[in-house]
C-alpha atoms as a PDB file:
ATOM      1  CA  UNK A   1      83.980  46.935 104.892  1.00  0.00           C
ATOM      2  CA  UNK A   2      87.391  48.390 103.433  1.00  0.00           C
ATOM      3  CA  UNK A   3      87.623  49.640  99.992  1.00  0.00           C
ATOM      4  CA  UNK A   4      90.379  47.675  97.821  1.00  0.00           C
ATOM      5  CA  UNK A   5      92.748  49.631  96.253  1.00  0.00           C
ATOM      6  CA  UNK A   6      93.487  50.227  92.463  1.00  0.00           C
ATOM      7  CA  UNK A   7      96.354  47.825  92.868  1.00  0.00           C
ATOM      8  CA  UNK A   8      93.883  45.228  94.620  1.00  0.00           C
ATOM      9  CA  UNK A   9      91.570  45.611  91.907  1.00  0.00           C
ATOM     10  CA  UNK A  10      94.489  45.153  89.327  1.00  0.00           C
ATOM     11  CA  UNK A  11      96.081  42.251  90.507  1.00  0.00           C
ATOM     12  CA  UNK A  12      92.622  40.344  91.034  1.00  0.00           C
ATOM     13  CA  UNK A  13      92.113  40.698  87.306  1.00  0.00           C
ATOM     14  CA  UNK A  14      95.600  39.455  86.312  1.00  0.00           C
ATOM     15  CA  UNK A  15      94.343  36.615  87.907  1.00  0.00           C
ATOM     16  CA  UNK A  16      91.119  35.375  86.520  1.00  0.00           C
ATOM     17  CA  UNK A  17      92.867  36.339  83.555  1.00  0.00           C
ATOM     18  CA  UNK A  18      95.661  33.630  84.426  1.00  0.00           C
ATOM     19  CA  UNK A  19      93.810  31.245  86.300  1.00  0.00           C
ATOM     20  CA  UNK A  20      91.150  30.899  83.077  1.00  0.00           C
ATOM     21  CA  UNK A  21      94.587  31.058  81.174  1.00  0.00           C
ATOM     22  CA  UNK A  22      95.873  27.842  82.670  1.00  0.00           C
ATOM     23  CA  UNK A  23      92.096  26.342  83.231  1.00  0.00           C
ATOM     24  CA  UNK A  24      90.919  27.038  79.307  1.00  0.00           C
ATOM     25  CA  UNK A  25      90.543  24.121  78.134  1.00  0.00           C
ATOM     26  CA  UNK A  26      88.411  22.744  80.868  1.00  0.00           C
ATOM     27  CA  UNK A  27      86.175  25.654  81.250  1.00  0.00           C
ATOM     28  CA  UNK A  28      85.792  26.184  77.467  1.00  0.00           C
ATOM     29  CA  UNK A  29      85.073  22.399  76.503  1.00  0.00           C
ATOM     30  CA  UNK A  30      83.892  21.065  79.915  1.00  0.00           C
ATOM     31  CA  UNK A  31      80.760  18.892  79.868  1.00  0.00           C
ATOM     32  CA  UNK A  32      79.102  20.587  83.059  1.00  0.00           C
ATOM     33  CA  UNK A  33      80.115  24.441  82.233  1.00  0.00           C
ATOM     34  CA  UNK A  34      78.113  27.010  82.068  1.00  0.00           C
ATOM     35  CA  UNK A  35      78.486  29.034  79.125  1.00  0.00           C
ATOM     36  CA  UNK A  36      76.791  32.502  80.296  1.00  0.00           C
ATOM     37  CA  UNK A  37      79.755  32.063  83.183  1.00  0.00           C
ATOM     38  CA  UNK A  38      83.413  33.225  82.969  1.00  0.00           C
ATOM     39  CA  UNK A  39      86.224  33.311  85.458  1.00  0.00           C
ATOM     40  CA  UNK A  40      85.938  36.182  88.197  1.00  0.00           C
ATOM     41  CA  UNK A  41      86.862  37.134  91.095  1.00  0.00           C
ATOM     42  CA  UNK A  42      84.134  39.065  92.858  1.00  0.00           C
ATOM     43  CA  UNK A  43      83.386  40.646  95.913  1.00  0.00           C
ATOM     44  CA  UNK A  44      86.989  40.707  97.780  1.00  0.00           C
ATOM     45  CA  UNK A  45      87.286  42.124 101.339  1.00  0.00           C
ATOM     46  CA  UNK A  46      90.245  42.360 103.686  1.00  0.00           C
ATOM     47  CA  UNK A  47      90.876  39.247 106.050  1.00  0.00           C
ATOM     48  CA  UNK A  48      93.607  39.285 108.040  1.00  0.00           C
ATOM     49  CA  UNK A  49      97.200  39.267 105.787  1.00  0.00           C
ATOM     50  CA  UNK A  50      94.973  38.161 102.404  1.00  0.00           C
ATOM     51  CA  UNK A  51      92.019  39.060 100.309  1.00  0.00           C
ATOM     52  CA  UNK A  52      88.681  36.937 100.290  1.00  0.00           C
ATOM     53  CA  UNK A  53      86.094  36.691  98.005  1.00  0.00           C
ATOM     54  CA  UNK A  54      84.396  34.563  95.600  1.00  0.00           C
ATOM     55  CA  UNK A  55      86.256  32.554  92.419  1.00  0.00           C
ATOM     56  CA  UNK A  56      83.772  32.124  89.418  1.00  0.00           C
ATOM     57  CA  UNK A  57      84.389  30.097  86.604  1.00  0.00           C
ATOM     58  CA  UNK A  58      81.723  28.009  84.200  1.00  0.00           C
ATOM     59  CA  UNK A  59      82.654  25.316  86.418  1.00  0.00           C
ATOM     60  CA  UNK A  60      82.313  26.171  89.953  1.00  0.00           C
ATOM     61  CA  UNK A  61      82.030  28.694  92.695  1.00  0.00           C
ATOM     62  CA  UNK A  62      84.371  28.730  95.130  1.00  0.00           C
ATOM     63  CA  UNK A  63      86.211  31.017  98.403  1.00  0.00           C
ATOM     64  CA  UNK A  64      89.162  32.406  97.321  1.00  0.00           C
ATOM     65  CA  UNK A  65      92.262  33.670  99.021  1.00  0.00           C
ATOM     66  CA  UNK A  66      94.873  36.253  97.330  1.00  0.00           C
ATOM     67  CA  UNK A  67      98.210  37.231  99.320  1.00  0.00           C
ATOM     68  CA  UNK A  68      98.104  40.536  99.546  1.00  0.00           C
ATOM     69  CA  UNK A  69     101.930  40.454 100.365  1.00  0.00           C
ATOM     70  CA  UNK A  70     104.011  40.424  97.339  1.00  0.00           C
ATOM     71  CA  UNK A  71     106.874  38.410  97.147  1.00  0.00           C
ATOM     72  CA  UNK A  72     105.753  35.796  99.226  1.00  0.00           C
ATOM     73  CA  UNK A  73     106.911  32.118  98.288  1.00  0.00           C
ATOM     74  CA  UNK A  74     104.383  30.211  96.533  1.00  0.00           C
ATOM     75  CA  UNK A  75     103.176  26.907  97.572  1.00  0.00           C
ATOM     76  CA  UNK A  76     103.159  23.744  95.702  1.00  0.00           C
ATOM     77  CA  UNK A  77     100.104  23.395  93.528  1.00  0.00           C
ATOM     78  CA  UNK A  78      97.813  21.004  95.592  1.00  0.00           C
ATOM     79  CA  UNK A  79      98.955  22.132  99.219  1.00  0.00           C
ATOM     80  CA  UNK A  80      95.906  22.547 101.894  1.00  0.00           C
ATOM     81  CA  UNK A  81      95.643  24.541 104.327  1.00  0.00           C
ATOM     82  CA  UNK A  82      92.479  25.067 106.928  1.00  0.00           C
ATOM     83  CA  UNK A  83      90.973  28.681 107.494  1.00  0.00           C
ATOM     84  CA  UNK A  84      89.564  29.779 110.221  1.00  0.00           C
ATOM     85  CA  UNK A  85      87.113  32.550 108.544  1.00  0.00           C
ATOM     86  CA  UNK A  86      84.237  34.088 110.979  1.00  0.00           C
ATOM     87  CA  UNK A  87      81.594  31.438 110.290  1.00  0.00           C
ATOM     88  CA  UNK A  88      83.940  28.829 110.629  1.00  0.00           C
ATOM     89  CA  UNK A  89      86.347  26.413 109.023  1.00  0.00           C
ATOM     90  CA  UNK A  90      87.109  26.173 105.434  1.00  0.00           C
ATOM     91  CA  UNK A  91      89.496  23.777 103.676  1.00  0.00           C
ATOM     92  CA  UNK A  92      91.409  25.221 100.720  1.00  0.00           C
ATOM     93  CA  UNK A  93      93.702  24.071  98.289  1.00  0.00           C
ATOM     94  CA  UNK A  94      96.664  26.045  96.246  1.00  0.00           C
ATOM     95  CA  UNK A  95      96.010  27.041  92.958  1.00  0.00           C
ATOM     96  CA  UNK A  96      99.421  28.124  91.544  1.00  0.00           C
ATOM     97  CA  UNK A  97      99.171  30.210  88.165  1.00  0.00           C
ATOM     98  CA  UNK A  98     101.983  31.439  86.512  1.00  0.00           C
ATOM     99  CA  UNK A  99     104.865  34.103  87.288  1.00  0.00           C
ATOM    100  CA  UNK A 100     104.790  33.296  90.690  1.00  0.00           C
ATOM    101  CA  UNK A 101     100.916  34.344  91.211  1.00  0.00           C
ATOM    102  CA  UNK A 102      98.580  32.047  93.151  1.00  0.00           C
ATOM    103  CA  UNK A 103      95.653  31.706  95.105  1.00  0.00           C
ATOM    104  CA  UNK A 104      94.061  29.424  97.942  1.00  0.00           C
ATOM    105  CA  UNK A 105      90.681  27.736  96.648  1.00  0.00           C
ATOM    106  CA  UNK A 106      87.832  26.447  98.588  1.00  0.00           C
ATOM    107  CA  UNK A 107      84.802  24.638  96.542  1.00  0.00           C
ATOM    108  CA  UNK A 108      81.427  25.529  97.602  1.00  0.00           C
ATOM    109  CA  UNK A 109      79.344  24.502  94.606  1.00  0.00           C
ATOM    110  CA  UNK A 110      80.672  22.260  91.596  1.00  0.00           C
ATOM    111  CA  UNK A 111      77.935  22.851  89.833  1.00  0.00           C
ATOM    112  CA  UNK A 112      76.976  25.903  88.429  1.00  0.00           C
ATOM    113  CA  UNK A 113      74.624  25.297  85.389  1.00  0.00           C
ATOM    114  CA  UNK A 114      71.597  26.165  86.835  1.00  0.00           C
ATOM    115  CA  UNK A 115      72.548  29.664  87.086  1.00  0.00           C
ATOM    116  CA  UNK A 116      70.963  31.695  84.434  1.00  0.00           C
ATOM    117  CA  UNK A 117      73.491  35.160  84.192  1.00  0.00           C
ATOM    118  CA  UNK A 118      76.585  36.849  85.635  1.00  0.00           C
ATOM    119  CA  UNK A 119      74.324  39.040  87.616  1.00  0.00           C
ATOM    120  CA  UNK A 120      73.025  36.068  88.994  1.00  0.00           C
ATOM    121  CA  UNK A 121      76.403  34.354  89.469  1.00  0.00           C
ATOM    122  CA  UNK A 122      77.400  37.669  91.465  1.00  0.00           C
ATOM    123  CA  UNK A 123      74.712  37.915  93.411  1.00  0.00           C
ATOM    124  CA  UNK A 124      74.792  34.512  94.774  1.00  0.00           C
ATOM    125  CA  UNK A 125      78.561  35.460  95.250  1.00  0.00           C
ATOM    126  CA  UNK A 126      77.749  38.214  97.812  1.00  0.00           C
ATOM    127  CA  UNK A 127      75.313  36.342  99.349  1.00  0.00           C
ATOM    128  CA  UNK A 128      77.624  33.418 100.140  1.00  0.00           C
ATOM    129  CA  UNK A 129      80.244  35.768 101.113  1.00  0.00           C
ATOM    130  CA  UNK A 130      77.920  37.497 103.458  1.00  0.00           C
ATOM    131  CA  UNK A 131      76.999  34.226 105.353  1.00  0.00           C
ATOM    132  CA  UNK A 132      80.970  33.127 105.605  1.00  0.00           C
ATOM    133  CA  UNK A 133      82.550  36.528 106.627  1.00  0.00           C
ATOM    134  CA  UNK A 134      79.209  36.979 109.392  1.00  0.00           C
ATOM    135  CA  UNK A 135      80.134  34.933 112.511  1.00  0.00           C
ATOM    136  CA  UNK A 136      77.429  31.852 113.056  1.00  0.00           C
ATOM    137  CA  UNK A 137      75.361  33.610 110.756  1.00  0.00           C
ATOM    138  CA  UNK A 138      75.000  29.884 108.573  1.00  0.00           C
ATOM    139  CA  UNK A 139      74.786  28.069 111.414  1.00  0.00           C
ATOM    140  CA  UNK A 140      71.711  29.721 112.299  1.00  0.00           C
ATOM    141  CA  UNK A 141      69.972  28.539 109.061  1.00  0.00           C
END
């Protein structure tokens, strides 16, 4: 796997940072959240012209994609797109931030509040990760 860079690792902050920015109501006063949770973006790998890794919030876990092309135009907040990742086919929704940052968003679990820690959050991260970016690697379970 190829390391991220500095700048990689930057601009993935900026965006939990934003996304729990524009989500902080929800994740602070939602009735299924998870308090020992905050947002995060763990475990990013290249994948073809975009970053993908794991979203984690108090809310959810979920694929995410990051542009790694800056610049590019946004979408509109909502848009879907399907992606064709190793283990198969994932659909994701735009989740537009501010200053023009964004990412693509694909739920895997809406429910979260049986997870007792961030280390636990993270490794569960990996492991999904693992079983997405491995080709028929889920479909043999």
């Amino acid at each position: 796997m190829q390391a991220l860079s500095v700048e990689h690792y930057d601009e993935l902050r900026e965006l939990a940072r934003l996304y729990h920015r524009r989500y902080r109501d929800e994740l602070t006063h939602g009735a299924r959240r998870n308090p020992a949770l905050s947002v995060d973006l763990l475990c990013f790998q290249p994948w073809e012209d975009e970053l993908c890794g794991a979203l984690i919030t108090p809310l959810s876990l979920s694929l995410a994609l990051v542009p790694v092309t800056v610049g590019l135009c946004p979408p509109e907040n909502g848009d879907k797109r399907w992606v064709s990742l190793p283990d198969g086919d994932y659909p994701f929704v735009a989740e537009c931030l501010e200053s023009g940052r964004w990412l693509w968003r694909c739920s895997l679990l809406e429910d979260v509040q049986d997870i007792d820690s961030v280390e636990e959050a993270s490794r569960l991260a990996q492991y999904l990760l693992d079983r997405v970016m491995t080709p028929g690697l889920a479909a043999d379970s």
